[in-house]
C-alpha atoms as a PDB file:
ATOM      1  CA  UNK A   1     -11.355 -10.172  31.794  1.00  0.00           C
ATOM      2  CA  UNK A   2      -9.421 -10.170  35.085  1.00  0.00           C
ATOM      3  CA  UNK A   3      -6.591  -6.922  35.639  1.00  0.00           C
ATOM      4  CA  UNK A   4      -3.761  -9.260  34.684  1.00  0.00           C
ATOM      5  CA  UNK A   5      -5.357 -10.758  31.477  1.00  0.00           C
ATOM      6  CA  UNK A   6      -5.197  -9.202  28.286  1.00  0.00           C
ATOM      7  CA  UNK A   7      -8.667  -9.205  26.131  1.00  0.00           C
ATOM      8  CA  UNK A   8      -7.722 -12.462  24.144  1.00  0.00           C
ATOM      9  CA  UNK A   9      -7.579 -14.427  28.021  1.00  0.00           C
ATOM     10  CA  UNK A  10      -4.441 -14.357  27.471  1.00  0.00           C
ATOM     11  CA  UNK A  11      -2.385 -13.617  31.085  1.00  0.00           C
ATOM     12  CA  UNK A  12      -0.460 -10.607  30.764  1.00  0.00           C
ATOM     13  CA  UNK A  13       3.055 -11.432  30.775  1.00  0.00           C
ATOM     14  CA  UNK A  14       5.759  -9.131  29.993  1.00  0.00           C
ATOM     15  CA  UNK A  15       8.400 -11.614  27.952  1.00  0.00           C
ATOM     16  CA  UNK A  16       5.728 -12.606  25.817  1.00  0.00           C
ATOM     17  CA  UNK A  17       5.748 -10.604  22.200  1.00  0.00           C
ATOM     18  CA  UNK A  18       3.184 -10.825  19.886  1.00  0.00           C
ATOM     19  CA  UNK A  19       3.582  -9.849  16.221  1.00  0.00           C
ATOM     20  CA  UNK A  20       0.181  -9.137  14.021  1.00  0.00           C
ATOM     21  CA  UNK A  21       0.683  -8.767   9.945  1.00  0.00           C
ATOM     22  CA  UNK A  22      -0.835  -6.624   8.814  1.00  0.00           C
ATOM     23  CA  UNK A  23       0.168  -6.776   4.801  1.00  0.00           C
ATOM     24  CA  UNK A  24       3.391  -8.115   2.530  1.00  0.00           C
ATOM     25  CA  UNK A  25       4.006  -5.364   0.405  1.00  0.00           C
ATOM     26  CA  UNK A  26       4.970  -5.510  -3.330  1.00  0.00           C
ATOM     27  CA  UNK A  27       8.376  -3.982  -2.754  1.00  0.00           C
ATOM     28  CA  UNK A  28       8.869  -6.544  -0.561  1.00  0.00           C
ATOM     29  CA  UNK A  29       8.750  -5.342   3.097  1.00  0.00           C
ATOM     30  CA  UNK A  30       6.031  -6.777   5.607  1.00  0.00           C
ATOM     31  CA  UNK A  31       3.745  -4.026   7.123  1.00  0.00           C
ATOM     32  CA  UNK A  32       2.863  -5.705  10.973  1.00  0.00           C
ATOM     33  CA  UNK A  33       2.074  -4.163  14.690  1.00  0.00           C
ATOM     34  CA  UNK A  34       4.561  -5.486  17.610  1.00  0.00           C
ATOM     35  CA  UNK A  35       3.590  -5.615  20.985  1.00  0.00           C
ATOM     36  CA  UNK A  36       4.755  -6.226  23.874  1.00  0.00           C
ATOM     37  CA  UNK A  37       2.847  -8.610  27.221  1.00  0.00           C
ATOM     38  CA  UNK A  38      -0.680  -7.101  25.693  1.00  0.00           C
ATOM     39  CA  UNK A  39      -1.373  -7.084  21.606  1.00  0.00           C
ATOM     40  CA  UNK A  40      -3.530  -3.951  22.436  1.00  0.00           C
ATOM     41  CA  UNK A  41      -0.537  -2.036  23.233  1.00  0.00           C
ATOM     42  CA  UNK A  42       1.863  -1.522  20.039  1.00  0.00           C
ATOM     43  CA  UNK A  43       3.930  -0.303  17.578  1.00  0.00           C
ATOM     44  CA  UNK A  44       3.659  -0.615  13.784  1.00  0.00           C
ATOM     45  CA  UNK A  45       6.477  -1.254  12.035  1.00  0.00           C
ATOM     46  CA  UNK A  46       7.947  -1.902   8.480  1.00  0.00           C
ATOM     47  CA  UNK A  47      10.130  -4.602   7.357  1.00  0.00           C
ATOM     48  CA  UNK A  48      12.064  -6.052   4.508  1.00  0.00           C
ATOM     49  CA  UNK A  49      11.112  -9.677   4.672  1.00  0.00           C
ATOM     50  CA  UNK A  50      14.045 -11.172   5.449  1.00  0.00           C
ATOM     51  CA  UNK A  51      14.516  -9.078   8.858  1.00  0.00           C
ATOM     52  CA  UNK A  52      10.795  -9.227   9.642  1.00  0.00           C
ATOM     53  CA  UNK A  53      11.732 -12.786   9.794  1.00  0.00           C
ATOM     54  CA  UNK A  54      14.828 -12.301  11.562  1.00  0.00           C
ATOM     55  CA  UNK A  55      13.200 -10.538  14.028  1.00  0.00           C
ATOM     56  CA  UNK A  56      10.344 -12.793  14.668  1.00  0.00           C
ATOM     57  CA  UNK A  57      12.718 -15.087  15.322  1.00  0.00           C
ATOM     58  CA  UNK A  58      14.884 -13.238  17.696  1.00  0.00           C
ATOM     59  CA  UNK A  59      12.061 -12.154  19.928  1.00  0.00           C
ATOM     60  CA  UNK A  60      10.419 -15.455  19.584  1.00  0.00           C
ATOM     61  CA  UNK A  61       6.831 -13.724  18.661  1.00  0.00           C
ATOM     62  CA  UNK A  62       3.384 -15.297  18.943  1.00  0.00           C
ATOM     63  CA  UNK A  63       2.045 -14.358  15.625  1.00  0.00           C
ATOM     64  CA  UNK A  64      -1.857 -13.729  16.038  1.00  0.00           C
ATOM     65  CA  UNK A  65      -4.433 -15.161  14.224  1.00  0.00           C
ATOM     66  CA  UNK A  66      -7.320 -13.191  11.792  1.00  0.00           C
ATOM     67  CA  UNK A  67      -9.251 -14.168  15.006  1.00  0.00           C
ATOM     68  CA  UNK A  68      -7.576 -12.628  17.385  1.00  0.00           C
ATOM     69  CA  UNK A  69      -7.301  -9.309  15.207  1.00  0.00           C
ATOM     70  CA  UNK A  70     -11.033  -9.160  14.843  1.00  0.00           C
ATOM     71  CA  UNK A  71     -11.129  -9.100  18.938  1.00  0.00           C
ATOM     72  CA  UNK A  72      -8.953  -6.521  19.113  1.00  0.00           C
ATOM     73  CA  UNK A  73      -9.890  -4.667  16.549  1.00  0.00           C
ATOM     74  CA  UNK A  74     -13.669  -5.067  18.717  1.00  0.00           C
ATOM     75  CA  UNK A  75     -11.495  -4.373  21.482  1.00  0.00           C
ATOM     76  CA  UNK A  76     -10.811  -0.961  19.812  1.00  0.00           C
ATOM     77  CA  UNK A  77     -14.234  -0.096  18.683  1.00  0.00           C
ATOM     78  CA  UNK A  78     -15.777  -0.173  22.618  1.00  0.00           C
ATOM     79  CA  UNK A  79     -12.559   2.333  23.777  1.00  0.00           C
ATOM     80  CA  UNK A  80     -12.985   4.293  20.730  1.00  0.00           C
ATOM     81  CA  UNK A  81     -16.789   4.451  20.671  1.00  0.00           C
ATOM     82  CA  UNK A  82     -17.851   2.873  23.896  1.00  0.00           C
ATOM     83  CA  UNK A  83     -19.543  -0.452  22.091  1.00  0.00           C
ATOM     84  CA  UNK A  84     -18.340  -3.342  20.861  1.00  0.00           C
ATOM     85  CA  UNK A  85     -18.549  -3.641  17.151  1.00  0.00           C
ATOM     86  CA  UNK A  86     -19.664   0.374  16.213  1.00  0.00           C
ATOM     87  CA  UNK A  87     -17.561   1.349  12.870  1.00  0.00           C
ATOM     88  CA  UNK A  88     -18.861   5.060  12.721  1.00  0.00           C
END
């Protein structure tokens, strides 16, 4: 991974935005992290559904796959633990 590629090879670009869901709620809202040039960096946030879609919309999101979660979510694991793939 090059300096100005984020760890999906993705080239870090500052008007991108990426949404991930992370769950649609019972009561109706949508639970989902919002980032920013690199889906590593974000902020969760909570939704009803109609302006989670609004919003998606407005910012024009990239919504990212189950596979790209699980590589940043691997991603995670090496900062956290320094390897790949450790859950403890």
């Amino acid at each position: 991974m090059s300096e100005t590629q984020t760890p999906l090879g993705r080239p870090f670009d500052v008007s991108q935005r990426y949404v991930r869901l992370r769950e649609h709620r019972a009561d109706g809202f949508v639970a989902f992290d919002f980032s920013i040039g690199d889906p590593r960096i974000c902020v969760e946030l909570v939704m009803r559904e109609a302006d989670y879609r609004a919003f998606c919309h407005t910012h024009e999101v990239e919504h990212l796959s189950g596979e790209d979660g699980v590589a940043l979510d691997a991603e995670e694991l090496k900062w956290r633990y320094g390897l790949p793939g450790i859950s403890q």
